[in-house]
Protein backbone atom coordinates (compact mmCIF):
# COMPACT_ATOMS: atom_id res chain seq x y z
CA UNK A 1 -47.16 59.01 54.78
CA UNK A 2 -50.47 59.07 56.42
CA UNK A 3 -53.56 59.12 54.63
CA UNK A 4 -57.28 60.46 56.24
CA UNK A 5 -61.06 60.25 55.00
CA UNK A 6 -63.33 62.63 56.73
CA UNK A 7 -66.66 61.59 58.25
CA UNK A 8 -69.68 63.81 58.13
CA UNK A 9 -69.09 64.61 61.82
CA UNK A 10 -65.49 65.55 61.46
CA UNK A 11 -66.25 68.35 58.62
CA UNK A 12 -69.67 69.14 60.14
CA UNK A 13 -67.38 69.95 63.68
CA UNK A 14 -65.54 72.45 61.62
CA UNK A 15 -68.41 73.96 59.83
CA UNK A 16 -70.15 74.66 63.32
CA UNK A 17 -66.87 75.47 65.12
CA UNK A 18 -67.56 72.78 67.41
CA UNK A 19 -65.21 70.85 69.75
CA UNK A 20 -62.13 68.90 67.83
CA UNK A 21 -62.66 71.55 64.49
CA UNK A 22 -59.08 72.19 65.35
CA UNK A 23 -57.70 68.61 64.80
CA UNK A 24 -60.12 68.80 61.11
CA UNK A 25 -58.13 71.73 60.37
CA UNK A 26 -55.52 70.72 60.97
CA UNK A 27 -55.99 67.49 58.86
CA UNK A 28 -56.77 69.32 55.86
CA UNK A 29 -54.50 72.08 55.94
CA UNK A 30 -51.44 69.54 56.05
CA UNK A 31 -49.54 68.08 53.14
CA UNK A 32 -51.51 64.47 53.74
CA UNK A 33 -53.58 63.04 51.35
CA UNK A 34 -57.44 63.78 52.78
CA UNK A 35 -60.24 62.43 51.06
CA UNK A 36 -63.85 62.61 51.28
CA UNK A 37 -66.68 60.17 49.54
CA UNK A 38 -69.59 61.54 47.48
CA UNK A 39 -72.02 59.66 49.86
CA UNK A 40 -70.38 61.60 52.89
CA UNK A 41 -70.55 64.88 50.81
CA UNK A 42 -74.40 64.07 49.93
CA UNK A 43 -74.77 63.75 53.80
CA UNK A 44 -73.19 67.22 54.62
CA UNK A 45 -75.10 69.07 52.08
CA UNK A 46 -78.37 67.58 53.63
CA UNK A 47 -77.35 68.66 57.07
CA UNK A 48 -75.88 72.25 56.20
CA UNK A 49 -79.55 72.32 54.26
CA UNK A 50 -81.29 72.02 56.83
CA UNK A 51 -79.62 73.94 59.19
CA UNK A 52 -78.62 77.08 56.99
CA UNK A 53 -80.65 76.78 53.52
CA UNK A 54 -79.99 75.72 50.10
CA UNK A 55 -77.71 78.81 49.10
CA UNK A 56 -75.20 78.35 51.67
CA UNK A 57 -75.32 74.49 50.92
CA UNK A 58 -74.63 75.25 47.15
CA UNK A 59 -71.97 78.28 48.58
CA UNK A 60 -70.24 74.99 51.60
CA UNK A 61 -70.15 73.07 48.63
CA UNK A 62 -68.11 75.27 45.93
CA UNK A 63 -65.57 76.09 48.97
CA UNK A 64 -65.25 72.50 49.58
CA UNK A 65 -64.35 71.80 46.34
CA UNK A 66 -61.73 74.67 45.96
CA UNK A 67 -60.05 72.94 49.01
CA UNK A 68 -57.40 70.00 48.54
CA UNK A 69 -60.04 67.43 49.55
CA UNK A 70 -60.24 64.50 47.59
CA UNK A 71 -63.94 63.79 46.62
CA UNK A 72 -64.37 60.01 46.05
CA UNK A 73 -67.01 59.59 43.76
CA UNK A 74 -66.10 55.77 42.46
CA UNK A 75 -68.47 53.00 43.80
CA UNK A 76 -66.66 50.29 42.75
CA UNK A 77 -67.27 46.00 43.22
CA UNK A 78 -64.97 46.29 46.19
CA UNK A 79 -66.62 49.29 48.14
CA UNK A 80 -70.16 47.79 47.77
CA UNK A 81 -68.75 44.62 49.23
CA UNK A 82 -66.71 46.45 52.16
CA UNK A 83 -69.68 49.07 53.08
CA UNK A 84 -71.97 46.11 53.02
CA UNK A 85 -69.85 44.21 55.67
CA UNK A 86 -69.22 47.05 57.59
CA UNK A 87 -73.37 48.05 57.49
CA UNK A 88 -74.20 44.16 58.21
CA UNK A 89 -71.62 43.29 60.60
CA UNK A 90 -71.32 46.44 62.39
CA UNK A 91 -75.15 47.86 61.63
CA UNK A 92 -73.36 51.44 61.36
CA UNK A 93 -75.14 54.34 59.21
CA UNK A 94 -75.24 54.00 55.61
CA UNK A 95 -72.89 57.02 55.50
CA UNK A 96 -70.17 55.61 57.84
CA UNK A 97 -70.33 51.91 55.62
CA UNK A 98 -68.74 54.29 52.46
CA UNK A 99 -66.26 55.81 55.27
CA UNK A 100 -65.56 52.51 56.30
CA UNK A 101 -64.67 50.97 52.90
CA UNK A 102 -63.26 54.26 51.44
CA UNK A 103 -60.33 54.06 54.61
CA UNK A 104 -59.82 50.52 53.33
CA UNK A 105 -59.02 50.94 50.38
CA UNK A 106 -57.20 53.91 50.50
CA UNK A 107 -55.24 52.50 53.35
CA UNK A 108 -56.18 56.10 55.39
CA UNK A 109 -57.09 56.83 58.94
CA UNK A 110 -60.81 57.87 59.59
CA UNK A 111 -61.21 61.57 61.02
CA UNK A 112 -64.34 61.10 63.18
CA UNK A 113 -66.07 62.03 66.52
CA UNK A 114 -68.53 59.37 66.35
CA UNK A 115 -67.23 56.75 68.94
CA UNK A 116 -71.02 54.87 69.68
CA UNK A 117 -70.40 53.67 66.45
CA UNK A 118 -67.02 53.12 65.67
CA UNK A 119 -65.32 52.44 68.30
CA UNK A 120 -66.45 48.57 68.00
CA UNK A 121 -64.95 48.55 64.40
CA UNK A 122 -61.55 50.10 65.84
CA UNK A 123 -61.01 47.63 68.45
CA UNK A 124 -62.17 44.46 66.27
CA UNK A 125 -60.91 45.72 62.24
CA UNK A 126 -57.18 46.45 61.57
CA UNK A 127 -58.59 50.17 61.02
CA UNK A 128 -57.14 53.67 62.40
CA UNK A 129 -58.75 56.34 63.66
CA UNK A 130 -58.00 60.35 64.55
CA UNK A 131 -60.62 61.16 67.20
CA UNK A 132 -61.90 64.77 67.17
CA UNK A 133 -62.97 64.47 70.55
């Protein structure tokens, strides 16, 4: 059975009812096993913030949480060492690094949009990936 981890991008497409929110939805609205790590979460409160103000970043984040998401909020030995290889190798966001490591070891596909960055790591990392668009 497949497995996903949502990027910011991926959840912040649905949020804004952007292009590929469809393909999110449809993610987390299946019977699969969709996770989500605290650093990504940290990174879509800033955003939605920003954007819409503190009380509908406290009211995104008490939906998200009533959702069948899987928040990751372990940083164990292995993720450091993963999200640092991924951040050195690949010099992608701090955010993606925890994405990165969080697919490997939970053996799930990454649900992104964000191709200037990982679309190196796809073709050179025994990784999967569920473009959005």
């Amino acid at each position: 059975m497949d497995r996903f981890i949502l990027d910011a991008c991926a959840v912040l497409a649905l949020l804004r009812e952007e292009q590929g929110m469809d393909i999110v939805k449809e993610v987390i609205d299946s019977d699969v096993e969709t996770f989500l790590h605290a650093v990504t979460f940290l990174e879509i409160y800033y955003n939605v913030t920003n954007e819409l103000g503190i009380e509908n970043a406290n009211l995104f984040f008490e939906q998200l949480l009533q959702t069948k998401i899987k928040i990751v909020y372990e940083i164990t030995e292995n993720t450091i060492k993963h999200a640092g290889y991924f951040k050195s190798k690949y010099k992608v966001s701090l955010g993606d690094s925890f994405v990165l490591a969080t697919a490997k070891s939970h053996s799930a596909k990454i649900v992104s949009s964000d191709h200037h960055e990982l679309d190196i790591i796809e073709k050179s990392e025994n990784m999967k990936f569920l473009w959005i668009r």
